[in-house]
PDB file of N, CA and C in Angstrom:
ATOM      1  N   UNK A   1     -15.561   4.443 -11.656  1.00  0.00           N
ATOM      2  CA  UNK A   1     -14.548   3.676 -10.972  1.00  0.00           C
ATOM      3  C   UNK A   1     -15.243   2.710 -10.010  1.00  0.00           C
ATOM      4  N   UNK A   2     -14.844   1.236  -9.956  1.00  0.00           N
ATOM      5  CA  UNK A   2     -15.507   0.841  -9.326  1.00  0.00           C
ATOM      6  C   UNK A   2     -14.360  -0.049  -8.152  1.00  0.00           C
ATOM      7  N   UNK A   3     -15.324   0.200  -6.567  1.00  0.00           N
ATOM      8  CA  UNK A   3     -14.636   0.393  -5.569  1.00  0.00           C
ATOM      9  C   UNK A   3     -15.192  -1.296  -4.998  1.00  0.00           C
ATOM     10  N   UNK A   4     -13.807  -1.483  -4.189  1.00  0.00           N
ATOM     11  CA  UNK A   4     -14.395  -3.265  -3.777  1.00  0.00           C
ATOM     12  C   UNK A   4     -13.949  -2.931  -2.074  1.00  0.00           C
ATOM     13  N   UNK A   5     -14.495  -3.806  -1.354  1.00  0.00           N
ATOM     14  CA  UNK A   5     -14.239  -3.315   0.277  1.00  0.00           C
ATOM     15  C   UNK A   5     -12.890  -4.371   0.553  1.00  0.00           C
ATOM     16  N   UNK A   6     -11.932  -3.436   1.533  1.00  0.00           N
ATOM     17  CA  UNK A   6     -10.967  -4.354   1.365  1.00  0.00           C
ATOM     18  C   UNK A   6     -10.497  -4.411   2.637  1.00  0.00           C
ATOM     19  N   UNK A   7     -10.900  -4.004   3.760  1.00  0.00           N
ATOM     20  CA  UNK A   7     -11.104  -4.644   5.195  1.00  0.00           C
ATOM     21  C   UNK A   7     -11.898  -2.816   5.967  1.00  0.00           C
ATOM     22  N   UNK A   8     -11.775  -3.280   7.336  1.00  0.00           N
ATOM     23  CA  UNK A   8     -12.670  -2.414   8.082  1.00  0.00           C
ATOM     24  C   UNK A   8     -11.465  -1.404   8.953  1.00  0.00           C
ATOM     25  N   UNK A   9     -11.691  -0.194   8.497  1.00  0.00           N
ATOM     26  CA  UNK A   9     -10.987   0.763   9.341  1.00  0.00           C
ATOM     27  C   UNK A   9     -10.278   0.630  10.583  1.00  0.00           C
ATOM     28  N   UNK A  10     -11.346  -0.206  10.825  1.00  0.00           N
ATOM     29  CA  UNK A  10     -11.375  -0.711  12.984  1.00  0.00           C
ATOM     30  C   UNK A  10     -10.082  -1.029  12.965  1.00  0.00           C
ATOM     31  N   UNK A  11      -9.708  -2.322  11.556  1.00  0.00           N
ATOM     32  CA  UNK A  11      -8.574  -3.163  11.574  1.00  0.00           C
ATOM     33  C   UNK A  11      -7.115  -2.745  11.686  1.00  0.00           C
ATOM     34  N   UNK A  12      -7.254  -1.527  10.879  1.00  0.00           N
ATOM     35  CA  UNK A  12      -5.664  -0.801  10.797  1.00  0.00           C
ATOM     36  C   UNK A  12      -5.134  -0.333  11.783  1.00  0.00           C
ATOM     37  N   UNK A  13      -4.222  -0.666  12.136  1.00  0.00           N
ATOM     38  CA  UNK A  13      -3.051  -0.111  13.708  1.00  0.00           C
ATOM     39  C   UNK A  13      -2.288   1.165  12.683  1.00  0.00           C
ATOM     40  N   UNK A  14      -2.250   1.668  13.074  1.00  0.00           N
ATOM     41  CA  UNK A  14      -1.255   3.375  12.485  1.00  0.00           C
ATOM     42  C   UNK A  14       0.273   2.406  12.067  1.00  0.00           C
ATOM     43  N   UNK A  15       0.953   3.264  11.503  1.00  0.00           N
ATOM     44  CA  UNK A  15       1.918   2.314  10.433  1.00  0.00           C
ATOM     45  C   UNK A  15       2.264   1.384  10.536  1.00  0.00           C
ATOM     46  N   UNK A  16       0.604   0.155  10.507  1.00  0.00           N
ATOM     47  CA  UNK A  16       1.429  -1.170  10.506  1.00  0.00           C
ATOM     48  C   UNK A  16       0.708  -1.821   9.108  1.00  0.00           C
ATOM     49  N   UNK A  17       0.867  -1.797   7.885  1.00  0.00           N
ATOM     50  CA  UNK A  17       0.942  -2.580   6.788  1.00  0.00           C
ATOM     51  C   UNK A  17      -0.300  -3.386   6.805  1.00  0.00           C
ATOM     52  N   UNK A  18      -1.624  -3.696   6.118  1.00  0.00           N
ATOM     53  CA  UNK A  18      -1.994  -4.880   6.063  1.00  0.00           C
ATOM     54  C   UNK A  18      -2.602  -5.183   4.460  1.00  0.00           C
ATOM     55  N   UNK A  19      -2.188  -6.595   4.691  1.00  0.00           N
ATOM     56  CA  UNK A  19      -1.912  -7.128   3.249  1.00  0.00           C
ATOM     57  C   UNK A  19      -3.467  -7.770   3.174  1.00  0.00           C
ATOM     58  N   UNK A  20      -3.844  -7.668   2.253  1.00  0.00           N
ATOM     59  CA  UNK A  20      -5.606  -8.429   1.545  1.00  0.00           C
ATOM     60  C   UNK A  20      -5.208  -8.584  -0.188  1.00  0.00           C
ATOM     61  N   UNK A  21      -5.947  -9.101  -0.130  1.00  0.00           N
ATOM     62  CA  UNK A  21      -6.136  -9.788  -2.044  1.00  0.00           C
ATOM     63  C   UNK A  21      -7.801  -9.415  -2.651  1.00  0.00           C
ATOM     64  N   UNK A  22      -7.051  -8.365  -3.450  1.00  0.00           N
ATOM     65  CA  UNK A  22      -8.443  -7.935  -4.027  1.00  0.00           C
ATOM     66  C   UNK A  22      -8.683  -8.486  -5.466  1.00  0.00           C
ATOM     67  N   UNK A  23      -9.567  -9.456  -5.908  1.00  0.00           N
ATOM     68  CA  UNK A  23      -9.195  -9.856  -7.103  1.00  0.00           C
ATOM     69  C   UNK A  23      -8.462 -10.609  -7.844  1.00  0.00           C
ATOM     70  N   UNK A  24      -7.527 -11.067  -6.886  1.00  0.00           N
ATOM     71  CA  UNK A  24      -6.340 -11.864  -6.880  1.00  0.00           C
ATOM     72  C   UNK A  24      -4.873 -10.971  -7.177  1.00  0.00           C
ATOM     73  N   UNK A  25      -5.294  -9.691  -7.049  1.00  0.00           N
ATOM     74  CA  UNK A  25      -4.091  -8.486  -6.563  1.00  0.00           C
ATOM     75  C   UNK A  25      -3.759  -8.589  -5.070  1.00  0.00           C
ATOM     76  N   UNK A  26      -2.785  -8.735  -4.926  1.00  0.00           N
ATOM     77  CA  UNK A  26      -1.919  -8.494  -3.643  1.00  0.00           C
ATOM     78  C   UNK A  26      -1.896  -6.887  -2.941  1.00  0.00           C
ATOM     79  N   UNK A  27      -2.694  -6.189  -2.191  1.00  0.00           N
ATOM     80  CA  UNK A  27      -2.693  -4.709  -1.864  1.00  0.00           C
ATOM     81  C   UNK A  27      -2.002  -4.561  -0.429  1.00  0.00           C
ATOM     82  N   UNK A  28      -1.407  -3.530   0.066  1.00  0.00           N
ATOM     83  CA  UNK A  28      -1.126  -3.752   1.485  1.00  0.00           C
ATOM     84  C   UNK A  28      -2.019  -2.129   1.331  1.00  0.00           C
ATOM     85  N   UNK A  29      -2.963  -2.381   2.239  1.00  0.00           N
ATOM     86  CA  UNK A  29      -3.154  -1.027   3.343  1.00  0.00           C
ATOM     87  C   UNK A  29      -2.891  -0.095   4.320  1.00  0.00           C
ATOM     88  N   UNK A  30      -2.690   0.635   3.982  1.00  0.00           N
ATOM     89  CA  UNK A  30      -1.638   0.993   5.426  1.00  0.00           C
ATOM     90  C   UNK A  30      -2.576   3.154   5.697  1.00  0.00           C
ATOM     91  N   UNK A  31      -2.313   2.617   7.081  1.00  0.00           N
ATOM     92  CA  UNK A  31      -3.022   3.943   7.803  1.00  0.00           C
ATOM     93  C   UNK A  31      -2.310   4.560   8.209  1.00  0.00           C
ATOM     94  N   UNK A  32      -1.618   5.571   7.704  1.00  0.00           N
ATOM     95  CA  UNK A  32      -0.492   6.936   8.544  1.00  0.00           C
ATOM     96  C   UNK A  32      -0.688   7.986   8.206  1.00  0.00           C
ATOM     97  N   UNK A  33       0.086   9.450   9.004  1.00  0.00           N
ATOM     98  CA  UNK A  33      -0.491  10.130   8.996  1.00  0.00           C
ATOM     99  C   UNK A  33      -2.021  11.127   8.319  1.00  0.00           C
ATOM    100  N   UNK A  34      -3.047  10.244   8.913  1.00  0.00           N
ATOM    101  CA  UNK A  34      -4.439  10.789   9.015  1.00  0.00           C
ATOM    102  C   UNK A  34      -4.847  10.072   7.728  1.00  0.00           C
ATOM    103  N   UNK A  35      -4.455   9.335   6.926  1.00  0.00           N
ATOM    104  CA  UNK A  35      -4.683   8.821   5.283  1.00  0.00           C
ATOM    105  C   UNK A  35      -4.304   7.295   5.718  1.00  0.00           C
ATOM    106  N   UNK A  36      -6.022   7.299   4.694  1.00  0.00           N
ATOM    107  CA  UNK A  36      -4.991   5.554   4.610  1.00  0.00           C
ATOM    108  C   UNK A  36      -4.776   5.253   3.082  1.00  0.00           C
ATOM    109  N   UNK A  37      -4.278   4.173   2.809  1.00  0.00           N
ATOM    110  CA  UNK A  37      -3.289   4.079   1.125  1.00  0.00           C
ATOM    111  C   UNK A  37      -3.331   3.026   1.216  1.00  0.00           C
ATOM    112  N   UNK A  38      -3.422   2.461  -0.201  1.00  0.00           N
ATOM    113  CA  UNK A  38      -3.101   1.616  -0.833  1.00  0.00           C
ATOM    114  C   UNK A  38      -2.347   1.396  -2.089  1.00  0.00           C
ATOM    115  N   UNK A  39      -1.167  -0.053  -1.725  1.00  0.00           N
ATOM    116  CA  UNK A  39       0.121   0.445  -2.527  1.00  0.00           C
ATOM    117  C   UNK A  39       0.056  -1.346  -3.138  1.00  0.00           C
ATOM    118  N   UNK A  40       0.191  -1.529  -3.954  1.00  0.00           N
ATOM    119  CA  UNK A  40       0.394  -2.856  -5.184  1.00  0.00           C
ATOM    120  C   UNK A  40       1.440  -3.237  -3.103  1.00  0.00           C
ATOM    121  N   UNK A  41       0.896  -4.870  -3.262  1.00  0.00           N
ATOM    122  CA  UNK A  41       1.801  -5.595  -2.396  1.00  0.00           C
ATOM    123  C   UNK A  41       3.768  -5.894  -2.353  1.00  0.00           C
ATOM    124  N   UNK A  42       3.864  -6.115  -3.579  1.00  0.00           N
ATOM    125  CA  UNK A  42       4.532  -6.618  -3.855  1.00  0.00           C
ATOM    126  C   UNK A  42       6.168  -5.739  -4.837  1.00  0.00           C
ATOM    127  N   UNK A  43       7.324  -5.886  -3.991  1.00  0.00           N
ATOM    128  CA  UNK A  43       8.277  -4.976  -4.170  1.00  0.00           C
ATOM    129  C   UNK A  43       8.306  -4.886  -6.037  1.00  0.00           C
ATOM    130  N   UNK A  44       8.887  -3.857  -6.624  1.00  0.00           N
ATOM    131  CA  UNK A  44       9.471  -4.024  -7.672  1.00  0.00           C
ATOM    132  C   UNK A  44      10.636  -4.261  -8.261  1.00  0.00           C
ATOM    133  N   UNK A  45      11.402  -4.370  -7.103  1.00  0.00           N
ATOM    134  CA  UNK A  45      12.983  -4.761  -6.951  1.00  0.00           C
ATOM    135  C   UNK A  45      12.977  -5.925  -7.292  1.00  0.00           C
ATOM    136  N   UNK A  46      12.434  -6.753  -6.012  1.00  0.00           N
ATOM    137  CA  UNK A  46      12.746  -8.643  -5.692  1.00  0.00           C
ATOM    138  C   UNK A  46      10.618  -8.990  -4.920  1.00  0.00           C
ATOM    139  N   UNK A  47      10.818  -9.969  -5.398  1.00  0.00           N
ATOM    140  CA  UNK A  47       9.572 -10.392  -5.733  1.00  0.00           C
ATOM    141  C   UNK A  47       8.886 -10.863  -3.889  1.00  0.00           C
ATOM    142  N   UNK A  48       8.798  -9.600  -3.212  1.00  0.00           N
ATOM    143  CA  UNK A  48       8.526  -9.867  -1.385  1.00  0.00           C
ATOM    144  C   UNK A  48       7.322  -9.114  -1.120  1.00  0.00           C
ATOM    145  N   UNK A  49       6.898  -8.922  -0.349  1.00  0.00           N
ATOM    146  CA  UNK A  49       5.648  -8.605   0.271  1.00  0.00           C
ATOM    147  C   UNK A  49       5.826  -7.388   1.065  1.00  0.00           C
ATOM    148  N   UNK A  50       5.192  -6.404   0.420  1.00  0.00           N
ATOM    149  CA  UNK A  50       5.764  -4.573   1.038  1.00  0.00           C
ATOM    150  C   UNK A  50       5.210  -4.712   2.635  1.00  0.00           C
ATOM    151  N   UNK A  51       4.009  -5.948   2.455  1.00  0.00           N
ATOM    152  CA  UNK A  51       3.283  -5.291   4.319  1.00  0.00           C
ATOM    153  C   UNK A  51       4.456  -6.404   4.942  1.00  0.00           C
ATOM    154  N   UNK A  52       5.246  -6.849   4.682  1.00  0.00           N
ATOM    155  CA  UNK A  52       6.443  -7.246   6.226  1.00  0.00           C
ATOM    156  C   UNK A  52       6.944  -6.106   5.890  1.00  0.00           C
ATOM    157  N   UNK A  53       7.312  -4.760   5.750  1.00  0.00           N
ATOM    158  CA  UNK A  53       7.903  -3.510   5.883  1.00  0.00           C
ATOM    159  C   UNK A  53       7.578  -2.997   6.786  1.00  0.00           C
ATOM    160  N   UNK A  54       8.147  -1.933   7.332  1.00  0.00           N
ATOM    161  CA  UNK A  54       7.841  -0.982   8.040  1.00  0.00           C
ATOM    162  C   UNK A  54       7.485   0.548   7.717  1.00  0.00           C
ATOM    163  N   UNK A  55       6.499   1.314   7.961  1.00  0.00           N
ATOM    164  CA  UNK A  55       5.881   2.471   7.541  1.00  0.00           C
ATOM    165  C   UNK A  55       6.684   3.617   8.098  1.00  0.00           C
ATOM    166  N   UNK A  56       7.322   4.794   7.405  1.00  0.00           N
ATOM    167  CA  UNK A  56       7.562   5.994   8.065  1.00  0.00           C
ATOM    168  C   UNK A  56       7.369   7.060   7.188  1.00  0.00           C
ATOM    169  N   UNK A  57       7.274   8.273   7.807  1.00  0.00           N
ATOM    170  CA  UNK A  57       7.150   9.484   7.212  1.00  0.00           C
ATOM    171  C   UNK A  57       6.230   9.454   5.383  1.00  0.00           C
ATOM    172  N   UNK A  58       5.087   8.415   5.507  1.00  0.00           N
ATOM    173  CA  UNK A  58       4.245   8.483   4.350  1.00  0.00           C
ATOM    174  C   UNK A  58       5.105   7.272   3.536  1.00  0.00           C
ATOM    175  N   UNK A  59       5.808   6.861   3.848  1.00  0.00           N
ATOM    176  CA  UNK A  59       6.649   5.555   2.775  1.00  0.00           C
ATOM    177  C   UNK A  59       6.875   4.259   3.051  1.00  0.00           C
ATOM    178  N   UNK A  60       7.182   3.132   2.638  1.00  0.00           N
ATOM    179  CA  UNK A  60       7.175   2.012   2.989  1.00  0.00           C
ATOM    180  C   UNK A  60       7.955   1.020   2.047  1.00  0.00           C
ATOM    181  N   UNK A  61       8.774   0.616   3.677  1.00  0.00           N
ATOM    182  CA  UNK A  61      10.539  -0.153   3.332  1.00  0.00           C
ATOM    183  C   UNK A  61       9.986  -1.532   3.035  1.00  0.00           C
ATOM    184  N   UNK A  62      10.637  -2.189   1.608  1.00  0.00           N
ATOM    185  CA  UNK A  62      11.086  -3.489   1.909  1.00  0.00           C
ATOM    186  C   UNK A  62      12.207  -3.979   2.441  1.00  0.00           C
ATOM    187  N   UNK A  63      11.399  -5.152   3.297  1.00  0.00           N
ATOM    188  CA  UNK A  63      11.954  -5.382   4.806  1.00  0.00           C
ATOM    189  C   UNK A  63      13.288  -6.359   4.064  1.00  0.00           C
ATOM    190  N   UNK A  64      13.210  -6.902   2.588  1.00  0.00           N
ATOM    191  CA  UNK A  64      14.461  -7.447   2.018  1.00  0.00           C
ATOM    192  C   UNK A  64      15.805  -6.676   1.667  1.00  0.00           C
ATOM    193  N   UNK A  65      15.682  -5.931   0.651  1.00  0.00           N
ATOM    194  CA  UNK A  65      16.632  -5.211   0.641  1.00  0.00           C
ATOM    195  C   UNK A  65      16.849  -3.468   0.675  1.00  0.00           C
ATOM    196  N   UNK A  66      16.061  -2.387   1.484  1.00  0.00           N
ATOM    197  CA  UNK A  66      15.499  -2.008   1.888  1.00  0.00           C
ATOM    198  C   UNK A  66      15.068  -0.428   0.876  1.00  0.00           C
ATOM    199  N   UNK A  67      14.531  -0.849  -0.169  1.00  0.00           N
ATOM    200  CA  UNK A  67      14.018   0.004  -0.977  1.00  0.00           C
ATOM    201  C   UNK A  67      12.940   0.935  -0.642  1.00  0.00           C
ATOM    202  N   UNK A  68      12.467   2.065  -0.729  1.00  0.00           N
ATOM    203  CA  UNK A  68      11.439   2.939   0.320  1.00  0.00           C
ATOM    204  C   UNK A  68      10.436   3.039  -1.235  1.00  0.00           C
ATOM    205  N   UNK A  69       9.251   3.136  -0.733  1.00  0.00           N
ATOM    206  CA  UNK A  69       8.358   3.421  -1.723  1.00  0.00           C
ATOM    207  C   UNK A  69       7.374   4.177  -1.259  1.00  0.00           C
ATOM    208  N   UNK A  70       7.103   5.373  -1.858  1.00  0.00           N
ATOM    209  CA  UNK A  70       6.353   6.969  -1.515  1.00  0.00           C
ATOM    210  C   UNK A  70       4.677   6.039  -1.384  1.00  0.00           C
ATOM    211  N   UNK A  71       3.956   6.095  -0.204  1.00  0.00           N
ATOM    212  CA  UNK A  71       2.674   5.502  -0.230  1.00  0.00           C
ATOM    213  C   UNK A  71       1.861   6.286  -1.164  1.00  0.00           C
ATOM    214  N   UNK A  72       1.727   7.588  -1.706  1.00  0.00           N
ATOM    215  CA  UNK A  72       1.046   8.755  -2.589  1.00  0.00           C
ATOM    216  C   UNK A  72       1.050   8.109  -3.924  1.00  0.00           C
ATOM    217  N   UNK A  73       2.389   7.877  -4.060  1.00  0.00           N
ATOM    218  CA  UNK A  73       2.470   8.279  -5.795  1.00  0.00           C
ATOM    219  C   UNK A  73       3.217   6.512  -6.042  1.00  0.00           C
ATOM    220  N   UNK A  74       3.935   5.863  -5.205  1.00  0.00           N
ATOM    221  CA  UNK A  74       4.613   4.484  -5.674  1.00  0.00           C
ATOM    222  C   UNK A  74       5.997   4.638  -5.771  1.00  0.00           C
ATOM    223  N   UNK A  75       6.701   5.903  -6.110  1.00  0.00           N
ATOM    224  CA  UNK A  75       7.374   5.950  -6.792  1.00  0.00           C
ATOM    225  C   UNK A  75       8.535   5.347  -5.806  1.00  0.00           C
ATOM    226  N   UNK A  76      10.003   4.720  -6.105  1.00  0.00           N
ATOM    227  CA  UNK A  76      10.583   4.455  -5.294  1.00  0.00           C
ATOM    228  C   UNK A  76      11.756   5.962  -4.588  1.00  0.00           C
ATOM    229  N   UNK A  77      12.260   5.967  -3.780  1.00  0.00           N
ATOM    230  CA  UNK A  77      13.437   6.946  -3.417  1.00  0.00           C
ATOM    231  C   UNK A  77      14.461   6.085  -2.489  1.00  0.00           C
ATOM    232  N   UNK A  78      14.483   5.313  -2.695  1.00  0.00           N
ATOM    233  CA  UNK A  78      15.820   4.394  -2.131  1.00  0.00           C
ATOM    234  C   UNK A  78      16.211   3.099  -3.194  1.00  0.00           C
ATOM    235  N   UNK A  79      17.550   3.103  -3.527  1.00  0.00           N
ATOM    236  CA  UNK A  79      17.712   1.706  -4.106  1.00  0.00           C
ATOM    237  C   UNK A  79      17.786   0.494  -3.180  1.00  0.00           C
ATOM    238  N   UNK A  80      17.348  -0.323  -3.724  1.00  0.00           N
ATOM    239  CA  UNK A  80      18.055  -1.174  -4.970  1.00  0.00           C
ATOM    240  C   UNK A  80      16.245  -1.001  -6.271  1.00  0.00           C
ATOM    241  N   UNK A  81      15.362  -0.929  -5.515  1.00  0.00           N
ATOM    242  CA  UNK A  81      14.648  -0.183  -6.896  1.00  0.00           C
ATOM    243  C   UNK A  81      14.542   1.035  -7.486  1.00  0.00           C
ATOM    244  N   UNK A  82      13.815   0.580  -8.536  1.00  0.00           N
ATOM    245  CA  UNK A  82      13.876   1.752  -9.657  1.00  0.00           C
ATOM    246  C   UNK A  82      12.335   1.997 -10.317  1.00  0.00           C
ATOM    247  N   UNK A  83      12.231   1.231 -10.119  1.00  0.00           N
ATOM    248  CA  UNK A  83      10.811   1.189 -10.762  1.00  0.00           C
ATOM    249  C   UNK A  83       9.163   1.508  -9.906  1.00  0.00           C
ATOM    250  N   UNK A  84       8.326   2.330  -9.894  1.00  0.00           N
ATOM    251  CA  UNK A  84       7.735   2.522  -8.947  1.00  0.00           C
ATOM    252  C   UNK A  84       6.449   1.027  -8.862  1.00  0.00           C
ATOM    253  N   UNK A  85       5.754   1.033  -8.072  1.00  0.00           N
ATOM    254  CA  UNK A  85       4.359  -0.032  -7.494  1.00  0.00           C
ATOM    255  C   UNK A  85       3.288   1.236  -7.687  1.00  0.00           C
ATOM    256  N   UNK A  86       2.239   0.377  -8.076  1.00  0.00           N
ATOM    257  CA  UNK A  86       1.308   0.889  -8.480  1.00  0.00           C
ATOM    258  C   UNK A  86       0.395   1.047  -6.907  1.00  0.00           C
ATOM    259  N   UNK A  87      -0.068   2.363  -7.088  1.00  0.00           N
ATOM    260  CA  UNK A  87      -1.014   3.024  -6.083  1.00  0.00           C
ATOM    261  C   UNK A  87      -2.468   3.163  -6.465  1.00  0.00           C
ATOM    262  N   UNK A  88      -3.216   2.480  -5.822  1.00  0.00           N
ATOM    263  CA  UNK A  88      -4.967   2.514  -5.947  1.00  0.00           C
ATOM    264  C   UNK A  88      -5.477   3.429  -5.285  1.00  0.00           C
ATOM    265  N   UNK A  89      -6.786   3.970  -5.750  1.00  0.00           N
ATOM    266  CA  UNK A  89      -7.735   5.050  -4.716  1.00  0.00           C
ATOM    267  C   UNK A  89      -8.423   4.463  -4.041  1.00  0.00           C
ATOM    268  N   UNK A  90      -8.296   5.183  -2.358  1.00  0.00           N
ATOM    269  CA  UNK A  90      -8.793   4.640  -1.438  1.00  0.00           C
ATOM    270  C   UNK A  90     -10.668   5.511  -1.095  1.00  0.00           C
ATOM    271  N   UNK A  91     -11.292   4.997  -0.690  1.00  0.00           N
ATOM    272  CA  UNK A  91     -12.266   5.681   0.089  1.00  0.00           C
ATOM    273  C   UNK A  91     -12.736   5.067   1.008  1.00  0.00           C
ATOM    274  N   UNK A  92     -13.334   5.859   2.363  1.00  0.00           N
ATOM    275  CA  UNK A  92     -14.148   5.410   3.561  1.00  0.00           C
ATOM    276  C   UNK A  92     -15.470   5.729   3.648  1.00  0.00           C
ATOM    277  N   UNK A  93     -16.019   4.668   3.677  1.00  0.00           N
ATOM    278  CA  UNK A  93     -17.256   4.994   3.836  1.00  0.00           C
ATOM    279  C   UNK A  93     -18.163   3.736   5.279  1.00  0.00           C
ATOM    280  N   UNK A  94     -18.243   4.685   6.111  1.00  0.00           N
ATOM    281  CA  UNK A  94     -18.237   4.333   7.331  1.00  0.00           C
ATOM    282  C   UNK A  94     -17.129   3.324   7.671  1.00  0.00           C
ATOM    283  N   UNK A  95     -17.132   2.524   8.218  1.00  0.00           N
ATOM    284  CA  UNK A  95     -15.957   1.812   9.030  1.00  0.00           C
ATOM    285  C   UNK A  95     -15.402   0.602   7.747  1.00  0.00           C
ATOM    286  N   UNK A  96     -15.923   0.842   6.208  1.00  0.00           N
ATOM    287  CA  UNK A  96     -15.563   0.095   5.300  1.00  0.00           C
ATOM    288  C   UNK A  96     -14.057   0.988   4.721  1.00  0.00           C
ATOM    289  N   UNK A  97     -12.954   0.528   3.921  1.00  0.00           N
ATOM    290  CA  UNK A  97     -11.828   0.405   3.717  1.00  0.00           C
ATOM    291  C   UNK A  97     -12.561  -0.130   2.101  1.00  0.00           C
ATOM    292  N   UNK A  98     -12.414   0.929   1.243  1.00  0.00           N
ATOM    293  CA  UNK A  98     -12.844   0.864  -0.174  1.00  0.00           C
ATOM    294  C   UNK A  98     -11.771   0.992  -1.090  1.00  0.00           C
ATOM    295  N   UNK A  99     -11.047  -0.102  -1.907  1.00  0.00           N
ATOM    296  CA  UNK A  99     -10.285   0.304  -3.427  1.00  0.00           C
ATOM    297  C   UNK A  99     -10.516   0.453  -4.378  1.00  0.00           C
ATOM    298  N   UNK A 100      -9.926   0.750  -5.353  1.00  0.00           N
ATOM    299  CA  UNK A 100     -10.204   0.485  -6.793  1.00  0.00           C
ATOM    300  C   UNK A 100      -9.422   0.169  -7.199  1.00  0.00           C
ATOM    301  N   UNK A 101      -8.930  -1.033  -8.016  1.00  0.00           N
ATOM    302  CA  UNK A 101      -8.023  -1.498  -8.270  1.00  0.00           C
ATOM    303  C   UNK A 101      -7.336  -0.396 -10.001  1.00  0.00           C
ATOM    304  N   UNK A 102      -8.081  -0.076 -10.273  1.00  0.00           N
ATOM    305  CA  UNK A 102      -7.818   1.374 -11.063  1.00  0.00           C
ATOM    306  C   UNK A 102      -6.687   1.919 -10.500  1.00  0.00           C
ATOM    307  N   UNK A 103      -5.258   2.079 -11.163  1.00  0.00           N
ATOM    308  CA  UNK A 103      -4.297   3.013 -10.803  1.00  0.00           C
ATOM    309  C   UNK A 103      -4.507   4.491 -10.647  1.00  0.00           C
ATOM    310  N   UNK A 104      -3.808   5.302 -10.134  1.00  0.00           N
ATOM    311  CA  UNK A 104      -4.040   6.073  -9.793  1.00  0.00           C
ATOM    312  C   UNK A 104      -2.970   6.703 -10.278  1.00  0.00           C
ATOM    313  N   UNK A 105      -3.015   8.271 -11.599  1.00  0.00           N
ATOM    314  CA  UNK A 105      -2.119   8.493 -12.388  1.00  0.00           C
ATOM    315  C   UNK A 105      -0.884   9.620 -11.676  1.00  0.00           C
TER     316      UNK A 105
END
């Protein structure tokens, strides 16, 4: 699996979303409880940007029409989607923020 750096630990505020382009993939990062994740940017509902959301309890709302998506697995648990966003593996290795753009099954 091969891992690309996709910002610095330092950077992440606890559930606040940050969006980078790995590859020309859209990823938002996000650091909550004790994990950080990475979740495909971009809703599967309506075509918006998951890091203007807000982070709670491991999930993350689009801030359009407010669909929740599990940061673990993608999957959605609120409508208006249905369809889950794809989730990448994260690793740290020192103050680097590592993906793989490899889904994660």
């Amino acid at each position: 699996m091969t891992y690309v750096r996709a910002c610095r630990l330092s950077e992440l505020e606890e559930d606040t979303p940050k969006r980078v382009e790995l590859d020309g993939t859209p990823v938002s990062i996000v650091q909550t409880e004790g994990e950080v994740f990475a979740i495909h940017d971009i809703c599967s509902h309506a075509n918006v940007s998951l890091s203007e959301g807000e982070v709670d309890d491991c999930h993350i709302e689009c801030w359009l029409h407010g669909s929740r998506f599990d940061l673990r697995s993608g999957k959605p648990d609120a409508l208006p989607a249905t369809r889950p966003v794809p989730v990448y593996p994260v690793k740290i290795e020192g103050d680097d923020v590592l993906v793989s753009l490899t889904q994660e099954s």
